[in-house]
Protein backbone atom coordinates (compact mmCIF):
# COMPACT_ATOMS: atom_id res chain seq x y z
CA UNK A 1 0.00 0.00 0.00
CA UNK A 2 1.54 3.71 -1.01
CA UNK A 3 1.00 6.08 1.74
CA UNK A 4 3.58 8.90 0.64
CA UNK A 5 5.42 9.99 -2.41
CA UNK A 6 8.87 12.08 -2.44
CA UNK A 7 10.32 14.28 -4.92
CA UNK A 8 13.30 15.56 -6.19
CA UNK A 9 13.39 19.04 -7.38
CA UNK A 10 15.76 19.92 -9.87
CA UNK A 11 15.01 18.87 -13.31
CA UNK A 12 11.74 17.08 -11.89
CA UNK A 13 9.61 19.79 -10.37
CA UNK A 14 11.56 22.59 -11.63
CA UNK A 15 13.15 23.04 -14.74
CA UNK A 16 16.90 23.60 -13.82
CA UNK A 17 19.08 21.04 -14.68
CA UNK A 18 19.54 22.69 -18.06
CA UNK A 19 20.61 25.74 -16.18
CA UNK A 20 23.08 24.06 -13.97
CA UNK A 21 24.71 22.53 -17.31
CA UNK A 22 25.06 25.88 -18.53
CA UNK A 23 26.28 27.37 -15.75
CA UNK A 24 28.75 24.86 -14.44
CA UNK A 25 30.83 24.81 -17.96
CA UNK A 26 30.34 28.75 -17.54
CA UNK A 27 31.86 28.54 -14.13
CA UNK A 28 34.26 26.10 -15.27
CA UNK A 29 35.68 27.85 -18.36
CA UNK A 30 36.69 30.87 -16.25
CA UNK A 31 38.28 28.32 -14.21
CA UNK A 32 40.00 27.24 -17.11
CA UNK A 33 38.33 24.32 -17.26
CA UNK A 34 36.50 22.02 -20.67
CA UNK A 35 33.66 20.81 -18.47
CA UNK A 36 31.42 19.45 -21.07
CA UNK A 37 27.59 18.23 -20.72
CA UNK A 38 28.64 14.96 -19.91
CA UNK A 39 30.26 16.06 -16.87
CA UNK A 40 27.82 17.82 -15.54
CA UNK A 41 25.25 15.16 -16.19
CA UNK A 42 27.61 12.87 -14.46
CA UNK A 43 27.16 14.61 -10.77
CA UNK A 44 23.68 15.38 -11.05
CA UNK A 45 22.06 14.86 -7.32
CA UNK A 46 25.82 14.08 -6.65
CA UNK A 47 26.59 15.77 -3.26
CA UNK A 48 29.70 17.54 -2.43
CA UNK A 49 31.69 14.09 -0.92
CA UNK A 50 30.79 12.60 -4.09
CA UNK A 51 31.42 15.26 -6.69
CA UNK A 52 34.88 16.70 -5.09
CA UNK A 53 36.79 13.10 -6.21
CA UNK A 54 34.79 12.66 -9.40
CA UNK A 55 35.64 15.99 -11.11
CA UNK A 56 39.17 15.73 -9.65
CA UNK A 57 39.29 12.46 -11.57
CA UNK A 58 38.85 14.38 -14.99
CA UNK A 59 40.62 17.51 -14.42
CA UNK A 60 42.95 16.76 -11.67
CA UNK A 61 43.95 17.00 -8.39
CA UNK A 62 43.89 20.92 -8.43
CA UNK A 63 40.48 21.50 -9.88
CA UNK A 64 38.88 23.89 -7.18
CA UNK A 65 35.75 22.44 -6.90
CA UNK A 66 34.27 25.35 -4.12
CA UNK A 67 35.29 28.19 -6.42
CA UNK A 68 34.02 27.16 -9.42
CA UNK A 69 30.98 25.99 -7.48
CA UNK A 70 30.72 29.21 -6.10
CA UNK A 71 30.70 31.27 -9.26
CA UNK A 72 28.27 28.36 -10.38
CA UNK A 73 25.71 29.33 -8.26
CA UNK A 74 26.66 32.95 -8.50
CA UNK A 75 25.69 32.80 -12.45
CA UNK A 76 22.81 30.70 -11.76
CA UNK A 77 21.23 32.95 -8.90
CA UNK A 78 21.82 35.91 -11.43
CA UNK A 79 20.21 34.37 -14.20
CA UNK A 80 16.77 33.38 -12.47
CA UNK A 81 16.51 36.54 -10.05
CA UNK A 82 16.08 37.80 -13.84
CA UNK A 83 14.54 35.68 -16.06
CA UNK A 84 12.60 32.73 -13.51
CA UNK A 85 12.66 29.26 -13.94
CA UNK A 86 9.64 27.18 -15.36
CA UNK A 87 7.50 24.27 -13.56
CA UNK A 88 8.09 21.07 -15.03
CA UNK A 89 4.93 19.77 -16.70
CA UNK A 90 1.98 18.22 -14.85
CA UNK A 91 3.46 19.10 -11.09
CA UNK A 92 0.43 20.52 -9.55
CA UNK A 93 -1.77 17.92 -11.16
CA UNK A 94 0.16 14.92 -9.67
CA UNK A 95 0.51 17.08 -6.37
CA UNK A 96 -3.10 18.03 -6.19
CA UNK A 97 -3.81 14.48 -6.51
CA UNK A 98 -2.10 13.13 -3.87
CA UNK A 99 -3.43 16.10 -1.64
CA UNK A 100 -6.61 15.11 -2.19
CA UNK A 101 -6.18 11.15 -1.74
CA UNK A 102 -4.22 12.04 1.41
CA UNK A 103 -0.98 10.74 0.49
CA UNK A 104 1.95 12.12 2.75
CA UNK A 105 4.56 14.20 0.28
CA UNK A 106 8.35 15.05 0.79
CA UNK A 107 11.21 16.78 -0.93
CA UNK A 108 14.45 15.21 -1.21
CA UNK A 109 16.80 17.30 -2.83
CA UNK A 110 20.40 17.24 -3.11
CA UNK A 111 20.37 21.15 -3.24
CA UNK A 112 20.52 23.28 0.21
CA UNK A 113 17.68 23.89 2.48
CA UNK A 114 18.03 27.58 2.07
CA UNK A 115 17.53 27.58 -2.02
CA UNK A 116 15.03 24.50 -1.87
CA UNK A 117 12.41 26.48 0.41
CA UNK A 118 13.28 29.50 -1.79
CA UNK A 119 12.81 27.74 -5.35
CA UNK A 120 9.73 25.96 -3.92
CA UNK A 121 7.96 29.04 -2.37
CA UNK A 122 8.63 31.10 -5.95
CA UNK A 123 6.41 28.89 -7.34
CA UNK A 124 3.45 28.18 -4.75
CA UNK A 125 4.30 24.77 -4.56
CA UNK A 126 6.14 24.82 -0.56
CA UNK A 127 2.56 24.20 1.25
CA UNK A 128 2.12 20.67 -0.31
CA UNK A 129 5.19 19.39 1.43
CA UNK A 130 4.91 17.61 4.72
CA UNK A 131 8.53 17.21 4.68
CA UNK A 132 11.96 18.80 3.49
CA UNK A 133 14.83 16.82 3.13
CA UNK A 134 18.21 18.37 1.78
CA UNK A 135 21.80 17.51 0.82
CA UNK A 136 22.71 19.42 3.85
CA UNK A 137 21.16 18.08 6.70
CA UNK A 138 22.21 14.25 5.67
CA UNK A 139 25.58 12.80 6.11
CA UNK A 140 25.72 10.96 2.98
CA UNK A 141 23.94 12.01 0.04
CA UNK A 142 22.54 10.57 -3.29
CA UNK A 143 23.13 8.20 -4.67
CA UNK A 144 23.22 6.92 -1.25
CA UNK A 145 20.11 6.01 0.19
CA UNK A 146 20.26 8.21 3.28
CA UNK A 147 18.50 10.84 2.05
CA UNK A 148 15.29 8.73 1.18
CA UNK A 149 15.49 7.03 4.62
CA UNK A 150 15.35 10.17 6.23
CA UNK A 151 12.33 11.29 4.05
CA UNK A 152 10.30 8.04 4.94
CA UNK A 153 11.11 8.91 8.71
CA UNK A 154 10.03 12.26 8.52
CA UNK A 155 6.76 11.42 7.08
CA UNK A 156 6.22 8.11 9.47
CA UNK A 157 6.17 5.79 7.29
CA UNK A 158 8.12 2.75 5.89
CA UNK A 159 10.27 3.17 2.43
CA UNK A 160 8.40 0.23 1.05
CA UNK A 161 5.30 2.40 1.97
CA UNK A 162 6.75 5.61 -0.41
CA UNK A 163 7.17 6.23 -3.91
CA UNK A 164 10.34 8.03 -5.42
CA UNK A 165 10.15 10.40 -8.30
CA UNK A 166 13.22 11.55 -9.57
CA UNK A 167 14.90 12.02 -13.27
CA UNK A 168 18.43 11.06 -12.45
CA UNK A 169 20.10 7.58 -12.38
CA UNK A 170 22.07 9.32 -9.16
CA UNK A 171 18.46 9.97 -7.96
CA UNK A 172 17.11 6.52 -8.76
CA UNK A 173 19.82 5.08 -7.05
CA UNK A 174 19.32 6.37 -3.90
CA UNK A 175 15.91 5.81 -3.68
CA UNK A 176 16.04 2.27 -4.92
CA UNK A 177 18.80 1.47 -2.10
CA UNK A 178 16.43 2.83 0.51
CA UNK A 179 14.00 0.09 -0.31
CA UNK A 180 11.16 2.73 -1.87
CA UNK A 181 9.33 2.15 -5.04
CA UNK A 182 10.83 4.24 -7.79
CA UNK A 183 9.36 6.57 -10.87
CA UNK A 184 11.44 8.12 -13.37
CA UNK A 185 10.30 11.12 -15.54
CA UNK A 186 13.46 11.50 -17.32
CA UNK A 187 14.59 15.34 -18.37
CA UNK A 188 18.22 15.55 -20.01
CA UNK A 189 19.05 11.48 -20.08
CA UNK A 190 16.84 8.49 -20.76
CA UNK A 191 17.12 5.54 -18.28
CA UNK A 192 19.91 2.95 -19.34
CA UNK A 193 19.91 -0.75 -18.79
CA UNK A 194 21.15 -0.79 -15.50
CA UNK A 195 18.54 2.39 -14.01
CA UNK A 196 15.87 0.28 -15.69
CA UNK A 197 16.44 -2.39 -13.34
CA UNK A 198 16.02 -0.23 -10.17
CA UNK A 199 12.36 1.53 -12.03
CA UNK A 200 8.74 0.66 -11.02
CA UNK A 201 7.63 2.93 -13.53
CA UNK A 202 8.93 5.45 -16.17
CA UNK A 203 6.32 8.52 -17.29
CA UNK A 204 7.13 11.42 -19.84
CA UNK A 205 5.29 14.19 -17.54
CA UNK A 206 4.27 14.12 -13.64
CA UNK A 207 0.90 14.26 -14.42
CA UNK A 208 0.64 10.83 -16.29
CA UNK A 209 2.19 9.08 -13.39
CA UNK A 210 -0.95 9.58 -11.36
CA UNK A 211 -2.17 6.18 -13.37
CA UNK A 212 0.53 4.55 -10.92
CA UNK A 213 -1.37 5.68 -8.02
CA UNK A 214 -4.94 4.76 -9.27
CA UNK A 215 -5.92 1.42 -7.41
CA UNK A 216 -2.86 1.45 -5.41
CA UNK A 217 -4.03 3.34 -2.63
């Protein structure tokens, strides 16, 4: 029986993940840096513990990771105080949904608390969450499952009890580790072989993955 569902936020409820792509190669280049897409796509939902050694792997030991990660967020922060960011397709229908059937919802997000309740309150979606769970209040984050137990203990109930929507294998993952039952709605990469394995279901848009819930309650 599914009693709660928990969502990442980037690139699944909000459409950033092409803006962190942008902006990490932009932040990278004035580094000095070639940080191509593939890169980036490589440490999405990555925390810091995880992405330090992985981009020091490709550019070396002496790539600053804080700095350019810095400026990163710096370009990124510029860009939407100006221009927004837009709501991935069929959020509020899937959260109204599970609103109205009573379902418990959480956020688990490997991006700070600080910009999460920010990004979330820009646009009217923080009041649906029960629950906020961030790459900064967890000791080990995706694609470890921590974050996902934490999210299923917030909400009081088991993992087996939750569904996980993310768009990232990194995302998938984690949630898949913690034992809940895992949606992809993919956004810059399509599941592989091996993230296939790990999926209950795979929708194009939020909205259509309210069929999952139908029945299931």
């Amino acid at each position: 029986m599914i009693k709660g569902a928990v969502f990442d936020m980037d690139g699944l409820m909000i459409d950033t993940e092409k803006l962190l792509v942008r902006f990490w190669r932009e932040a990278s280049a004035e580094h000095g840096y070639d940080m191509t897409v593939e890169h980036v796509l490589g440490i999405r939902s990555l925390s810091r513990k995880y992405a330090i050694p992985k981009l020091k792997g490709i550019f070396g030991e002496d790539f600053d990771f804080l700095s350019v990660r810095a400026r990163r967020i710096e370009l990124m922060n510029s860009y939407i105080d100006e221009h927004g960011f837009d709501v991935k397709k069929g959020l509020f229908e899937l959260l109204d949904y599970l609103k109205s059937h009573s379902y418990k919802i959480a956020v688990a997000t490997a991006t700070d608390l600080t910009r999460a309740t920010a990004y979330l309150n820009r646009i009217n979606a923080l009041e649906y969450f029960d629950a906020i769970v961030c790459g900064d209040m967890i000791k080990n984050g995706k694609p470890e499952p921590d974050i996902y137990l934490e999210a299923s203990k917030q909400l009081e109930l088991e993992p087996c009890e939750c569904v996980a929507f993310e768009d990232s294998p990194n995302g998938i993952k984690s949630a898949y580790t913690a034992g809940f039952q895992t949606i992809m709605i993919p956004d810059l990469t399509q599941p592989d072989d091996e993230v296939n394995g790990m999926l209950s279901a795979v929708y194009e848009s939020l909205d259509k993955a309210i069929d999952y819930f139908e029945g299931r309650a």
